[in-house]
Protein backbone atom coordinates (compact mmCIF):
# COMPACT_ATOMS: atom_id res chain seq x y z
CA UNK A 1 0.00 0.00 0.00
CA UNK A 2 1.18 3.53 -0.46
CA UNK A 3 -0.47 6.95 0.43
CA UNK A 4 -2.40 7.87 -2.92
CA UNK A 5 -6.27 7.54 -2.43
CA UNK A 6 -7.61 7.66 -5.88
CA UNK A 7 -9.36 4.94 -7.52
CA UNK A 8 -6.69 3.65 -9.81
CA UNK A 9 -5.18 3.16 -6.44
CA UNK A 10 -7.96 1.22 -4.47
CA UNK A 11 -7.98 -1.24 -7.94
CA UNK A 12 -4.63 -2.38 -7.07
CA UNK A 13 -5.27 -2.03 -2.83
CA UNK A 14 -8.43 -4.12 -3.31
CA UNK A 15 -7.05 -7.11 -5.45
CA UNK A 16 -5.88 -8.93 -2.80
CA UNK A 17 -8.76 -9.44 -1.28
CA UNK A 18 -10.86 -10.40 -4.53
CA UNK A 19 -9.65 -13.84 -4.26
CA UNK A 20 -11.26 -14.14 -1.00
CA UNK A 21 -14.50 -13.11 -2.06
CA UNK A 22 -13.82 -15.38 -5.33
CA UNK A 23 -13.54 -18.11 -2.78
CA UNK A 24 -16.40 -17.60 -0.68
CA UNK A 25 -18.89 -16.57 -3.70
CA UNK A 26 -18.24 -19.53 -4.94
CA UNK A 27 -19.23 -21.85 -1.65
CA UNK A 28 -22.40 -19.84 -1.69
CA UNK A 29 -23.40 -20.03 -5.03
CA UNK A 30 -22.90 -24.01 -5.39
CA UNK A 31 -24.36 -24.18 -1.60
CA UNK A 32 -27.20 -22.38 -2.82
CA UNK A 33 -27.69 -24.29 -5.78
CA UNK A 34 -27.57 -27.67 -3.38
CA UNK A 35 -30.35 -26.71 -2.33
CA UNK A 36 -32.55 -25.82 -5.60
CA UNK A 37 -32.29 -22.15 -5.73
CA UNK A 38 -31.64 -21.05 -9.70
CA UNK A 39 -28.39 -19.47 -10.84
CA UNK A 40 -30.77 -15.68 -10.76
CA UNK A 41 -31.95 -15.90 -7.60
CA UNK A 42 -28.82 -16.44 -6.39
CA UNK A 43 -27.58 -13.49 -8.37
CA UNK A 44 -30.68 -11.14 -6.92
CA UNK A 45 -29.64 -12.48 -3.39
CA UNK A 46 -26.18 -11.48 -3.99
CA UNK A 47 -27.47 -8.38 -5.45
CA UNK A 48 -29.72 -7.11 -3.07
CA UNK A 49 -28.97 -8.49 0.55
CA UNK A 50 -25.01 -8.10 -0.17
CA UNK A 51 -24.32 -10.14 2.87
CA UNK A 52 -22.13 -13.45 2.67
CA UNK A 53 -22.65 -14.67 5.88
CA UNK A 54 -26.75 -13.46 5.78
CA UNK A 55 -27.07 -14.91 2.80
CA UNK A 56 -25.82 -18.81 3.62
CA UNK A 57 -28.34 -18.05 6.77
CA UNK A 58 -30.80 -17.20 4.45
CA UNK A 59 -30.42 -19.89 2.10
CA UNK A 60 -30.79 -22.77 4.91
CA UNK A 61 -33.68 -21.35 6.46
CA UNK A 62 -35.15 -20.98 3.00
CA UNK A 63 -34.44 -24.85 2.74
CA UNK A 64 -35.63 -25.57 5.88
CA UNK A 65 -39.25 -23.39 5.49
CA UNK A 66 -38.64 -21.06 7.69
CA UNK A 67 -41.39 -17.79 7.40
CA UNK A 68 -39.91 -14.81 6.14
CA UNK A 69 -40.17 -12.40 9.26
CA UNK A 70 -37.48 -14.91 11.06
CA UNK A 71 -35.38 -14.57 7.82
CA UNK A 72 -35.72 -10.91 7.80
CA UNK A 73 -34.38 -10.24 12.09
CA UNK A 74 -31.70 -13.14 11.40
CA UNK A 75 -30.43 -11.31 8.87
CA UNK A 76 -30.67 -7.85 10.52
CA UNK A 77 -29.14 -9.64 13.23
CA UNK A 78 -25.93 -11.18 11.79
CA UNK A 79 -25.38 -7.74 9.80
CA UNK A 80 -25.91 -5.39 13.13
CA UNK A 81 -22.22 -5.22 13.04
CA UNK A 82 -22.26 -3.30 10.18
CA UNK A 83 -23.98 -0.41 12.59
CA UNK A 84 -20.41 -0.44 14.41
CA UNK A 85 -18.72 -0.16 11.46
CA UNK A 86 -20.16 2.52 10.14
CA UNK A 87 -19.82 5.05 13.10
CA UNK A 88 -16.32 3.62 12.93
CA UNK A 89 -16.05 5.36 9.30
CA UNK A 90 -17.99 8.25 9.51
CA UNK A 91 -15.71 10.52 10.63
CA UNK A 92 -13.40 10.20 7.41
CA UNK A 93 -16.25 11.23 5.40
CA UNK A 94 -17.56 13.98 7.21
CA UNK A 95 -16.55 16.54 4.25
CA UNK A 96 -18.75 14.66 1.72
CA UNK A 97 -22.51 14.97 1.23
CA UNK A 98 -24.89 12.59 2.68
CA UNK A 99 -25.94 10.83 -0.39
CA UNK A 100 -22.24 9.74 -0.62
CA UNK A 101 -21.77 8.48 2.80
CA UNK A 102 -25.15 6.65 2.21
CA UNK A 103 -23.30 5.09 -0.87
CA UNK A 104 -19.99 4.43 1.36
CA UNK A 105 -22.59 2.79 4.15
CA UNK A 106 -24.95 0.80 2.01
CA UNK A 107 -21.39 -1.47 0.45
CA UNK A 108 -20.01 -1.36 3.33
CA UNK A 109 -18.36 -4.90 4.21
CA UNK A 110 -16.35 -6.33 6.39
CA UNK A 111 -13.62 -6.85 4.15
CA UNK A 112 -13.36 -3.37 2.66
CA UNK A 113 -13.52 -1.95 6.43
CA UNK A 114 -10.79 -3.63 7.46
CA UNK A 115 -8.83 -2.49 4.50
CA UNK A 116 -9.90 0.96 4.94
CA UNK A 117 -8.56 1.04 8.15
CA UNK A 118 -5.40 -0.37 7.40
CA UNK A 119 -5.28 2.04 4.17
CA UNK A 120 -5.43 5.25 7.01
CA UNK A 121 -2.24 4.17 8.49
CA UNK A 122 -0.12 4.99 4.90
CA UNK A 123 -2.66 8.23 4.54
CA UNK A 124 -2.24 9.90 8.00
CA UNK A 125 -5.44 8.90 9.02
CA UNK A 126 -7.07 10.02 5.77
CA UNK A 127 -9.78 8.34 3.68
CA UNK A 128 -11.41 9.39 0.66
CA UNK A 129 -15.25 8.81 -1.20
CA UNK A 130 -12.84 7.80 -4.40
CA UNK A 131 -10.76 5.39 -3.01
CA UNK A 132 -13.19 3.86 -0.48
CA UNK A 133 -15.91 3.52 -2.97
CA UNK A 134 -13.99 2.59 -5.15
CA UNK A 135 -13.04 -0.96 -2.89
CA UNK A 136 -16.89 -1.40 -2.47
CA UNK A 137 -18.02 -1.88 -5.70
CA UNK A 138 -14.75 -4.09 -6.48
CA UNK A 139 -16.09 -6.24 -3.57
CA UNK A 140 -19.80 -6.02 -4.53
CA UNK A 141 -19.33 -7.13 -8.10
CA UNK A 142 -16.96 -9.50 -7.57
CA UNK A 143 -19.30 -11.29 -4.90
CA UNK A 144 -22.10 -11.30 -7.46
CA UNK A 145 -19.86 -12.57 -10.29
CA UNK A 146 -18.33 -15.02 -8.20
CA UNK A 147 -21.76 -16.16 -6.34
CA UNK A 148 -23.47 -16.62 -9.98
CA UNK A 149 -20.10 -18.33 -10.99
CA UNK A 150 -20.63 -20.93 -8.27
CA UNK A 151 -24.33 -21.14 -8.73
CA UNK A 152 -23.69 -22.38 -12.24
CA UNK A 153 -21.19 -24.92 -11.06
CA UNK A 154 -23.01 -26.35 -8.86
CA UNK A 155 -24.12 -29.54 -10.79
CA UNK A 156 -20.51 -30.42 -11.12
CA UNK A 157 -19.41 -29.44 -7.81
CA UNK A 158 -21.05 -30.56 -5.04
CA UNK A 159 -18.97 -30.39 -2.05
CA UNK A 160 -17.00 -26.65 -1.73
CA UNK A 161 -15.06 -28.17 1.05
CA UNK A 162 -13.51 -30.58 -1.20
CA UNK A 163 -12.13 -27.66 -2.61
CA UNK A 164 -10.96 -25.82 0.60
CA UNK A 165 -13.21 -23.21 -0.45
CA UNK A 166 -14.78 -22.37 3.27
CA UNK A 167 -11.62 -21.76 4.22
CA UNK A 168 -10.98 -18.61 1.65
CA UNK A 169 -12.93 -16.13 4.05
CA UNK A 170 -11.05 -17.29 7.11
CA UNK A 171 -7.83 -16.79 5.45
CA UNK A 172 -8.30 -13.19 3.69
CA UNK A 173 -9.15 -12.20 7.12
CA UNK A 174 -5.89 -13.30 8.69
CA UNK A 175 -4.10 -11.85 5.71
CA UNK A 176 -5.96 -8.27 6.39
CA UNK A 177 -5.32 -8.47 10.28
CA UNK A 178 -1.36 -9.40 9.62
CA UNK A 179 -1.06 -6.34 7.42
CA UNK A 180 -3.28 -4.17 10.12
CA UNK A 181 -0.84 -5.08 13.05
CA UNK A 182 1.99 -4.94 11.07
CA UNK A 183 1.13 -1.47 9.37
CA UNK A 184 -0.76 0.51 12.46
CA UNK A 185 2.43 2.24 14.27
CA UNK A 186 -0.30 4.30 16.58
CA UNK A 187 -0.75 1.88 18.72
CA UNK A 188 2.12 -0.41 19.84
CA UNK A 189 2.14 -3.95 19.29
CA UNK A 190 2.11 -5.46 22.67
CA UNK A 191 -1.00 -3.60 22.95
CA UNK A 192 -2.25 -5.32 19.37
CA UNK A 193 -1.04 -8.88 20.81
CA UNK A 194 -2.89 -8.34 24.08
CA UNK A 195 -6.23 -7.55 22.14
CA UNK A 196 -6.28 -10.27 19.65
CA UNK A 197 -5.29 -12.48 21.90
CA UNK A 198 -8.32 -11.69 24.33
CA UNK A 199 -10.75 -11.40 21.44
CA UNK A 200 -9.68 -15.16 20.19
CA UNK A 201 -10.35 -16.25 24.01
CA UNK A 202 -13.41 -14.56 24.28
CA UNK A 203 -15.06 -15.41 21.00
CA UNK A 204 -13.45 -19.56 21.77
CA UNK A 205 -15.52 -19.69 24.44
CA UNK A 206 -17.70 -17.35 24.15
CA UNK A 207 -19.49 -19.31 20.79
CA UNK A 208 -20.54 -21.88 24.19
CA UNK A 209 -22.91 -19.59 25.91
CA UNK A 210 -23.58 -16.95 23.00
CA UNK A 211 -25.34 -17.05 19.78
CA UNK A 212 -22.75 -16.55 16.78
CA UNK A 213 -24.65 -13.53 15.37
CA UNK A 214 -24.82 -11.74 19.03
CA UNK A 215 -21.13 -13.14 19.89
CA UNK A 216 -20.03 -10.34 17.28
CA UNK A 217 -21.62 -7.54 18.35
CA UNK A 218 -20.43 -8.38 21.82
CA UNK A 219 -17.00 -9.63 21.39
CA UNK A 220 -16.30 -6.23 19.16
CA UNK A 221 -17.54 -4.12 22.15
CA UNK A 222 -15.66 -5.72 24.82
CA UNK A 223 -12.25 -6.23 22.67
CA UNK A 224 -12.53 -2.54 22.46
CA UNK A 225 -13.21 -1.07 25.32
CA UNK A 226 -9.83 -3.22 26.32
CA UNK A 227 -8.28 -1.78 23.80
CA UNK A 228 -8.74 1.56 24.69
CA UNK A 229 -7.73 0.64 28.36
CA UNK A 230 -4.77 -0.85 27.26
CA UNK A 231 -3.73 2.11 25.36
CA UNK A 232 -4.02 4.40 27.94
CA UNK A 233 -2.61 2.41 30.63
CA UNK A 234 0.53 0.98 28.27
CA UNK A 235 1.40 4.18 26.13
C-alpha cells in the first residue's frame, strides 16, 4: 500500500482481497444451488442483501421453510455489526454529502472496512469517497460474479469443502489483520497482541454460551473497550 487515495489506487489495494471473495462466492453459489435455488436468484440475493454470511443463513432457512419475518431479524441480526462499522467510518467522510456516505454505508463490508482502516495508516489517518468507494463496488461485483459463478457450477461441484473453499474467508481475514498489526504504528504492538489475543479467548468460548450472530456484536464491544484501556494504561 502507499499513500495515494484515488481509484486507480484502491484497484490495485483491493485485489488482494478479490480472491477471498472469489472463494467464498463460490461456496455460496454451489451451496445455494444444493439446495434448488436457480443461478438468478442467487444473483438477486447477492445483489440485493449483499451479505455473505446473511445470505448462507438465508439460504438454509429458506431450505428448511422457515417464514420470512425470522429470515428478515436473522439477517438484521448477523449484519448489526455493520452499525459499528459505520460510526467507525464516519468521521473520514464527514466533508462529503450525505448521499455519498449513504453510498460508502450501504457497500459497506467487512472486508473493505478492514482495508480501509489499514489504508489510514499509509494516509495519515485520511480516507477518501474515491478510493473507499472505489473498494466497495470491487467487492460487490466480484461477490455477485463469483456467487453466480458458483451457482452455475453447482451440478458439477457438489462439495466446496472438497475444494478448501470455506476456508478462503477465514484466510483473507488473517491476511488483512497481519497487514493491520503490522502497518498501524499508533498503537504499539504489545497492545495489538494483548487484544487479539483476548478477542480469540473470548469469542473460543464465548461461541458456548452466545449465539454466533450476538457473539459479534459483543465480542467487538468488549475487545474494544480493552483496547482503549490498554492504550491508555501501556502508552
Amino acid at each position: 500500500m502507499n499513500d495515494k487515495l484515488d481509484a486507480k489506487t484502491a484497484i490495485k489495494d483491493t485485489l488482494p482481497t478479490v480472491f477471498g471473495y472469489i472463494g467464498i462466492g463460490l461456496a455460496f453459489g454451489i451451496i445455494a444451488s444444493s439446495v434448488g435455488i436457480n443461478p438468478f436468484f442467487v444473483g438477486a440475493m447477492s445483489l440485493f442483501i449483499y451479505a455473505g454470511g446473511a445470505q448462507f443463513i438465508t439460504v438454509s432457512m429458506l431450505s428448511s421453510g422457515a417464514p420470512i419475518l425470522s429470515i428478515i431479524l436473522a439477517t438484521f441480526l448477523i449484519n448489526s455489526r455493520m452499525i459499528l462499522m459505520s460510526m467507525a467510518i464516519a468521521p473520514f467522510f464527514k466533508r462529503y454529502s450525505v448521499f455519498k456516505n449513504i453510498v460508502i454505508g450501504t457497500f459497506l463490508t467487512d472486508e473493505s472496512f478492514a482495508l480501509g482502516m489499514n489504508k489510514q495508516n499509509y494516509t495519515g489517518g485520511n480516507l477518501t469517497y474515491e478510493w473507499f468507494n472505489t473498494a466497495n463496488l470491487i467487492s460487490y461485483f466480484t461477490w455477485f460474479t463469483s456467487s453466480v459463478a458458483g451457482a452455475l457450477l453447482g451440478e458439477i461441484v457438489k462439495d466446496p469443502k472438497s475444494l478448501g473453499l470455506d476456508f478462503a474467508l477465514v484466510a483473507m481475514f488473517i491476511g488483512l489483520l497481519y497487514l493491520q498489526v503490522l502497518s498501524d504504528f499508533t498503537i504499539k504492538k504489545k497492545v495489538q497482541f494483548i487484544v487479539i489475543t483476548v478477542v480469540l479467548f473470548l469469542v473460543y468460548f464465548g461461541m458456548i454460551f452466545i449465539p454466533s450472530n450476538v457473539l459479534i456484536i459483543v465480542v467487538t464491544l468488549i475487545g474494544c473497550a480493552i483496547g482503549v484501556i490498554l492504550k491508555n494504561v501501556i502508552d
